[in-house]
Protein backbone atom coordinates (compact mmCIF):
# COMPACT_ATOMS: atom_id res chain seq x y z
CA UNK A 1 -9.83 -39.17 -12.13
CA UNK A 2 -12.97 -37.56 -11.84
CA UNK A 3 -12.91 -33.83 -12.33
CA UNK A 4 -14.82 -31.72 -9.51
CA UNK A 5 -18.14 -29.86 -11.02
CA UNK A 6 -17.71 -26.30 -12.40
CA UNK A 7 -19.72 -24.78 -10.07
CA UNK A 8 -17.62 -25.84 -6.80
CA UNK A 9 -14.33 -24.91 -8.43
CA UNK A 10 -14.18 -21.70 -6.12
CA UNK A 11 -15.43 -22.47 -3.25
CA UNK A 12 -13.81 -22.94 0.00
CA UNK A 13 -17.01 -23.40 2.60
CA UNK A 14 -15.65 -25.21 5.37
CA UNK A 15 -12.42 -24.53 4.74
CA UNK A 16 -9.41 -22.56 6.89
CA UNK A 17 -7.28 -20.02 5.21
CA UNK A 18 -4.52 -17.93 7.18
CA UNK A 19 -3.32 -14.63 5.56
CA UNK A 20 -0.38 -12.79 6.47
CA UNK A 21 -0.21 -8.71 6.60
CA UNK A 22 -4.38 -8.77 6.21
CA UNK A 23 -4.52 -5.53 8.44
CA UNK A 24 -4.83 -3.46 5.28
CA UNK A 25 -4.14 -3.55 1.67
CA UNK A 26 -3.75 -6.30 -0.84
CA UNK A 27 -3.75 -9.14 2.52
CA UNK A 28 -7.14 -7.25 3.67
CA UNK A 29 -8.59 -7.49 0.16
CA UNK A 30 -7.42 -11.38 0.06
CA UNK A 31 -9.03 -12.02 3.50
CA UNK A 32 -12.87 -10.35 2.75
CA UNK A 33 -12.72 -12.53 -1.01
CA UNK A 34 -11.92 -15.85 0.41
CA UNK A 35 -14.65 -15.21 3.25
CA UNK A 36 -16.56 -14.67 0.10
CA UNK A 37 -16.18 -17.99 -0.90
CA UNK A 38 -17.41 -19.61 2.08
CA UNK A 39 -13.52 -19.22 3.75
CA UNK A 40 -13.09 -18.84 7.57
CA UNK A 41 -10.04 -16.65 8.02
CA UNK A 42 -6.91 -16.24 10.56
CA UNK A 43 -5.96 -12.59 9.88
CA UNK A 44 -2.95 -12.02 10.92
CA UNK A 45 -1.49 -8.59 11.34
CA UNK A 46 1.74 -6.98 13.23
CA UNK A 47 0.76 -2.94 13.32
CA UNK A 48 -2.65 -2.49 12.10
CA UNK A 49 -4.78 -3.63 14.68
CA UNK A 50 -7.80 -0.91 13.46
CA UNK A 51 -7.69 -2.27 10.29
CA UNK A 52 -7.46 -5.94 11.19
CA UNK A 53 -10.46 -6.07 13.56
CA UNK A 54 -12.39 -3.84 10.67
CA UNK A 55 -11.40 -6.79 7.99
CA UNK A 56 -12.89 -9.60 11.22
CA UNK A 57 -16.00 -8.17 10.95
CA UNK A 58 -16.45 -7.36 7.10
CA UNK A 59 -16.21 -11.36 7.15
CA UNK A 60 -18.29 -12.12 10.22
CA UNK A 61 -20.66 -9.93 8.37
CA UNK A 62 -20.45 -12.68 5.56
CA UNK A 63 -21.51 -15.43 7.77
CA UNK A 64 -17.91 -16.67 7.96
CA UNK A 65 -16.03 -17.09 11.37
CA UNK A 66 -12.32 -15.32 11.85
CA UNK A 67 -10.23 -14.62 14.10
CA UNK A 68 -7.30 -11.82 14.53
CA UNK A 69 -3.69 -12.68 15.52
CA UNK A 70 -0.74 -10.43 16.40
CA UNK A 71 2.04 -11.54 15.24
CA UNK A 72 5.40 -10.33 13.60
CA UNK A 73 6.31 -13.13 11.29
CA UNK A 74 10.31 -12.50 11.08
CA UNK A 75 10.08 -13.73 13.89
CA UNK A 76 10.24 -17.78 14.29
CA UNK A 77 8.67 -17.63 18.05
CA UNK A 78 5.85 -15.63 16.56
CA UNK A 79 5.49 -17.71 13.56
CA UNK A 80 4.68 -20.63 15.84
CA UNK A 81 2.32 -18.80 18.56
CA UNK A 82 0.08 -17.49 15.04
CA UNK A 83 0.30 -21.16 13.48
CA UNK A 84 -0.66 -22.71 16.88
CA UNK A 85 -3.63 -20.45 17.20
CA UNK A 86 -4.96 -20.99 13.79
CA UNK A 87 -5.11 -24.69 14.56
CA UNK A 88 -6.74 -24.61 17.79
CA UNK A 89 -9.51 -22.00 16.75
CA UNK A 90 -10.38 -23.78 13.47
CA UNK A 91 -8.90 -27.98 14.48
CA UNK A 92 -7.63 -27.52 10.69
CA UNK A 93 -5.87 -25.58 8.24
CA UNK A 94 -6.16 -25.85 4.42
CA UNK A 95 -4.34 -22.80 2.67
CA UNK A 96 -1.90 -19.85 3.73
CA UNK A 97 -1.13 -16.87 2.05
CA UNK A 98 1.84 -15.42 2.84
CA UNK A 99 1.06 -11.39 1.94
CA UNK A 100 3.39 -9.95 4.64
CA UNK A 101 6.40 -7.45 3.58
CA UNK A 102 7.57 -4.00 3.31
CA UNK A 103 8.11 -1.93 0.37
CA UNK A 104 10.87 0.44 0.86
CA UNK A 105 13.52 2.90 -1.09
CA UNK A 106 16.96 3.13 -0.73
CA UNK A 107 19.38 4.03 -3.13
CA UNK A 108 22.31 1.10 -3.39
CA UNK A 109 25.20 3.50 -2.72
CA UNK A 110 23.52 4.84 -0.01
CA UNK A 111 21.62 2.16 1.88
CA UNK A 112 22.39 0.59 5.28
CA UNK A 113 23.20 -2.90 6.30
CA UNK A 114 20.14 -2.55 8.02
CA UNK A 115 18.19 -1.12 5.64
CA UNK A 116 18.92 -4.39 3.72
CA UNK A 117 18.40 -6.58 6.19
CA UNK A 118 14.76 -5.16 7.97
CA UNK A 119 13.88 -5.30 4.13
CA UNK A 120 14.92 -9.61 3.29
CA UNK A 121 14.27 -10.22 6.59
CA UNK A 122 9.73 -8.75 6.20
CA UNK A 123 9.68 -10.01 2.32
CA UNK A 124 11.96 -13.62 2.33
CA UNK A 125 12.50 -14.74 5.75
CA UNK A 126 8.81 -14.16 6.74
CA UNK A 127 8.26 -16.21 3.60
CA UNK A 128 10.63 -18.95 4.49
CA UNK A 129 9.26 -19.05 8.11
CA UNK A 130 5.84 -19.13 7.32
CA UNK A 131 6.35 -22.09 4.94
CA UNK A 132 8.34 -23.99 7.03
CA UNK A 133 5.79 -24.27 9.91
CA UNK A 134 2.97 -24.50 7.65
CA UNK A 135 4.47 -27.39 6.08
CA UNK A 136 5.02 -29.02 8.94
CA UNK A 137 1.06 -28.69 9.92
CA UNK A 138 -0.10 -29.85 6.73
CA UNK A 139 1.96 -33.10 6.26
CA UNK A 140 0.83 -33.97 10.06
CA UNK A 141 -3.42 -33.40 8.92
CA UNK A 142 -2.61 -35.21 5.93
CA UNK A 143 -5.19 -33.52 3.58
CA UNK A 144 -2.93 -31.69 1.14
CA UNK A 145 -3.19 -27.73 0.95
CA UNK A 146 -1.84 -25.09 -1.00
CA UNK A 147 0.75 -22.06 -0.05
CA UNK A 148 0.60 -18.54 -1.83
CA UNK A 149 3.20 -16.31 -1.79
CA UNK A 150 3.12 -12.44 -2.22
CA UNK A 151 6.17 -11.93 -4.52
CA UNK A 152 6.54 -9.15 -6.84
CA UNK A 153 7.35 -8.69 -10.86
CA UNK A 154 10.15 -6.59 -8.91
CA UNK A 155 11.64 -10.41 -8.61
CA UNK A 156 12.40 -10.19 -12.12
CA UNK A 157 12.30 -6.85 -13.74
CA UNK A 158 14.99 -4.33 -11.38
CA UNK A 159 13.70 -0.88 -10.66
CA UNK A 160 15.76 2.18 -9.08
CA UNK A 161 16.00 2.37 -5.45
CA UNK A 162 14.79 -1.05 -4.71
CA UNK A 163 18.08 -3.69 -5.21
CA UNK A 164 16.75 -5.09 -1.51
CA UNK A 165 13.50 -4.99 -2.23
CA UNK A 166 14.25 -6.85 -5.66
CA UNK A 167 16.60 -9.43 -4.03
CA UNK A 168 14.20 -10.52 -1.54
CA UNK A 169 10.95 -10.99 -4.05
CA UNK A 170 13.47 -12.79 -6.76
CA UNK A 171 14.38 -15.13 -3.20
CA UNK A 172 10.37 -15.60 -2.81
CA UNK A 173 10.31 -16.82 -6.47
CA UNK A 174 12.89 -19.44 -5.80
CA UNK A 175 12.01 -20.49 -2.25
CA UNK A 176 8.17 -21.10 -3.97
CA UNK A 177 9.57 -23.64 -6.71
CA UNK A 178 11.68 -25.51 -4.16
CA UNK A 179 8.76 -25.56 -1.49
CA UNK A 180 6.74 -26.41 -4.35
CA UNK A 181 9.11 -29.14 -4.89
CA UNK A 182 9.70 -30.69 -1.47
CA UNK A 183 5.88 -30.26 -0.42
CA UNK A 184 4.46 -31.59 -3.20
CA UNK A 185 4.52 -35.39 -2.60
CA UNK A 186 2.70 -34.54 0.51
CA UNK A 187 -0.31 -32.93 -1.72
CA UNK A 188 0.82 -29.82 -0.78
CA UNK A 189 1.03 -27.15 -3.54
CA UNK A 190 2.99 -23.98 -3.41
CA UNK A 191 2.66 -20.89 -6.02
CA UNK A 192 2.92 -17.39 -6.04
CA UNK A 193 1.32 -14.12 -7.22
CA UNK A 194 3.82 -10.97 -8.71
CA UNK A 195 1.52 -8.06 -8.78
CA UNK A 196 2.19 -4.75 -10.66
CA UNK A 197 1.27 -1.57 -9.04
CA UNK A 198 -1.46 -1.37 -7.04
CA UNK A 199 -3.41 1.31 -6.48
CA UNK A 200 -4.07 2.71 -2.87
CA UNK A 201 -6.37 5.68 -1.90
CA UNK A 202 -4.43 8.90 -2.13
CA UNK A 203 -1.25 6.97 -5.20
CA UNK A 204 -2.66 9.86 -7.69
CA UNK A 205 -2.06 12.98 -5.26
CA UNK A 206 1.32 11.09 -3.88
CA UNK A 207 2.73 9.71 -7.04
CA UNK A 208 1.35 11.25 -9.67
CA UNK A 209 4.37 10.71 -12.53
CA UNK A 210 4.47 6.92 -11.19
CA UNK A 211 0.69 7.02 -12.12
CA UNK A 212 0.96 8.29 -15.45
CA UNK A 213 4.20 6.52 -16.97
CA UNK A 214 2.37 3.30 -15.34
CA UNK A 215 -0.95 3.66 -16.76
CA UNK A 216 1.16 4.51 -20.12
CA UNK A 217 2.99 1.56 -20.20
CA UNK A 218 0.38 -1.16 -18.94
CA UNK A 219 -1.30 -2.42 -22.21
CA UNK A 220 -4.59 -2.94 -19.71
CA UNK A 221 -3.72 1.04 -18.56
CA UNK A 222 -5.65 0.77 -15.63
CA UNK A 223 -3.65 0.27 -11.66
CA UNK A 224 -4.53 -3.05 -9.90
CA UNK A 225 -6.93 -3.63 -7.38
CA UNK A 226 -6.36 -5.78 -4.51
CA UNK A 227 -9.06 -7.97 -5.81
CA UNK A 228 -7.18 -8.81 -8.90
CA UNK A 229 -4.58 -9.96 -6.58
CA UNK A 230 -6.95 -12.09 -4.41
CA UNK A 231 -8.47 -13.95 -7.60
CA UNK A 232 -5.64 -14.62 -9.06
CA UNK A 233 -5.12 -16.41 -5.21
CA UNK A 234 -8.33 -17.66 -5.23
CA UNK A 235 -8.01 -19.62 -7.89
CA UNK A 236 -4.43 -20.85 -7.35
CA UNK A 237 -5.91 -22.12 -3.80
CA UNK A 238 -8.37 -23.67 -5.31
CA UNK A 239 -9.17 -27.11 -7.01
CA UNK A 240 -9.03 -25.34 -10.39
CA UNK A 241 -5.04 -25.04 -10.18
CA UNK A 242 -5.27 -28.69 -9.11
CA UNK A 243 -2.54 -29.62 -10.97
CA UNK A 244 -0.65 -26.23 -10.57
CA UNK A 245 2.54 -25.75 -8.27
CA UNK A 246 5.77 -24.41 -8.40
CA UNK A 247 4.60 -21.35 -10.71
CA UNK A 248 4.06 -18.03 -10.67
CA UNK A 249 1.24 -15.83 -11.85
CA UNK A 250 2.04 -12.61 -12.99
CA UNK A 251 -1.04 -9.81 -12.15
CA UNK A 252 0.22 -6.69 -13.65
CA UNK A 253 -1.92 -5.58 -16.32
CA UNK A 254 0.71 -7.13 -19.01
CA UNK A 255 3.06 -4.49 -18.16
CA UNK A 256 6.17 -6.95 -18.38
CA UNK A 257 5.12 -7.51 -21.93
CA UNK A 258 7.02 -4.97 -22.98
CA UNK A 259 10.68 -5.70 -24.95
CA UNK A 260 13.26 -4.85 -22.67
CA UNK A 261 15.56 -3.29 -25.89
């Protein structure tokens, strides 16, 4: 095979990404640095409107096209109606990010059936949802593409108040590998990203022991950005991680370095 020249390796000009939960946050910071690399985005949000037509023009701004989509993605009908309109508004679709999920607390003792359930249905069913009509899109274009997931290094390392939260990332991690498996002879690649703690304006003031024991205990010492988290999806979409799928990519400042006795 012939490998693709250095300099194209990151970009996506003329190329359609969808990403889930891009109202704000880590899925806003993923949207504006794929329209970055020539990316026109579907940004899909199911609360913050504000923020998602803000994040539409940061990459109009760009030069890049988007569009903004409603859509609650535990939700199958919704799924479809957001997949649907990326399709007609672009005739294509090359990579999805699924970003969309909620990060509550709940003690195990103490939490709800429902507290469980709102939590594997935002961070795992989305997931599975997403996937599954993505899939289905991409085998019928025929041109390969590559699916991101948002999980967590929650899916592997437990912390207090978060068994749901936890459960549903460590689901994420295996739905990737067998999407990852099932996909792939279609050219379709599947990975995801486990981010540490990212910062967020106002984390200090809020959380200010988190802060500390985290910035102690990363070897890097620093919080993430939601940049780190978009490169490392950047380049997992891209035709650098070519021969990538099925894995996931740890962005966490090596925190999980640490022994665990």
């Amino acid at each position: 095979m012939t490998s693709p020249a250095v300099e194209s390796l990151l970009d996506f000009t003329g190329r359609v990404v969808l990403v889930t939960g891009a109202g704000s946050g880590i899925g806003a910071g993923i949207a504006r640095r794929f329209a970055a690399a020539g990316a026109d985005l579907v940004v899909s949000y199911r609360s913050s409107a504000e923020g998602a037509e803000t994040v539409r023009a940061d990459i109009e701004a760009l030069g890049r096209q988007a569009i903004t989509v409603r859509a609650d993605v535990t939700r199958a009908a919704d799924v479809e109606t957001l997949l649907d309109h990326a399709v007609t508004a672009f005739a294509r679709l090359d990579v999805v990010i699924n970003n969309a999920g909620i990060y509550p607390l709940a003690g195990l003792t103490e939490m709800s059936t429902d507290d469980w359930d709102q939590s594997l249905d935002a961070n795992l069913r989305s997931v599975f949802l997403v996937t599954r009509g993505a899939g289905k899109r991409l085998i019928d274009q025929g041109n390969g593409g590559a699916i991101i997931n948002i999980a967590s290094i929650e899916g592997t390392h437990p912390a207090p108040m978060h068994s749901h939260y936890s459960a549903a990332k460590a689901g994420v991690l295996m739905h990737t590998r067998s999407a990852a498996l099932e996909l792939g002879p279609h050219g379709i690649r599947v990975n995801s990203v486990s981010p540490g703690l990212i910062g967020r304006p106002g984390i200090e003031d809020q959380w200010p022991d988190g802060v500390k024991r985290w910035q102690a205990a990363a070897p890097l010492t620093r919080l993430g950005h939601p940049d780190d988290v978009a490169d490392a999806c950047l380049f997992l979409a891209s035709v650098g991680a070519r021969w990538i799928t099925g894995t996931d990519l740890r962005v966490d400042g090596g925190v999980t370095t640490h022994p665990i006795f």
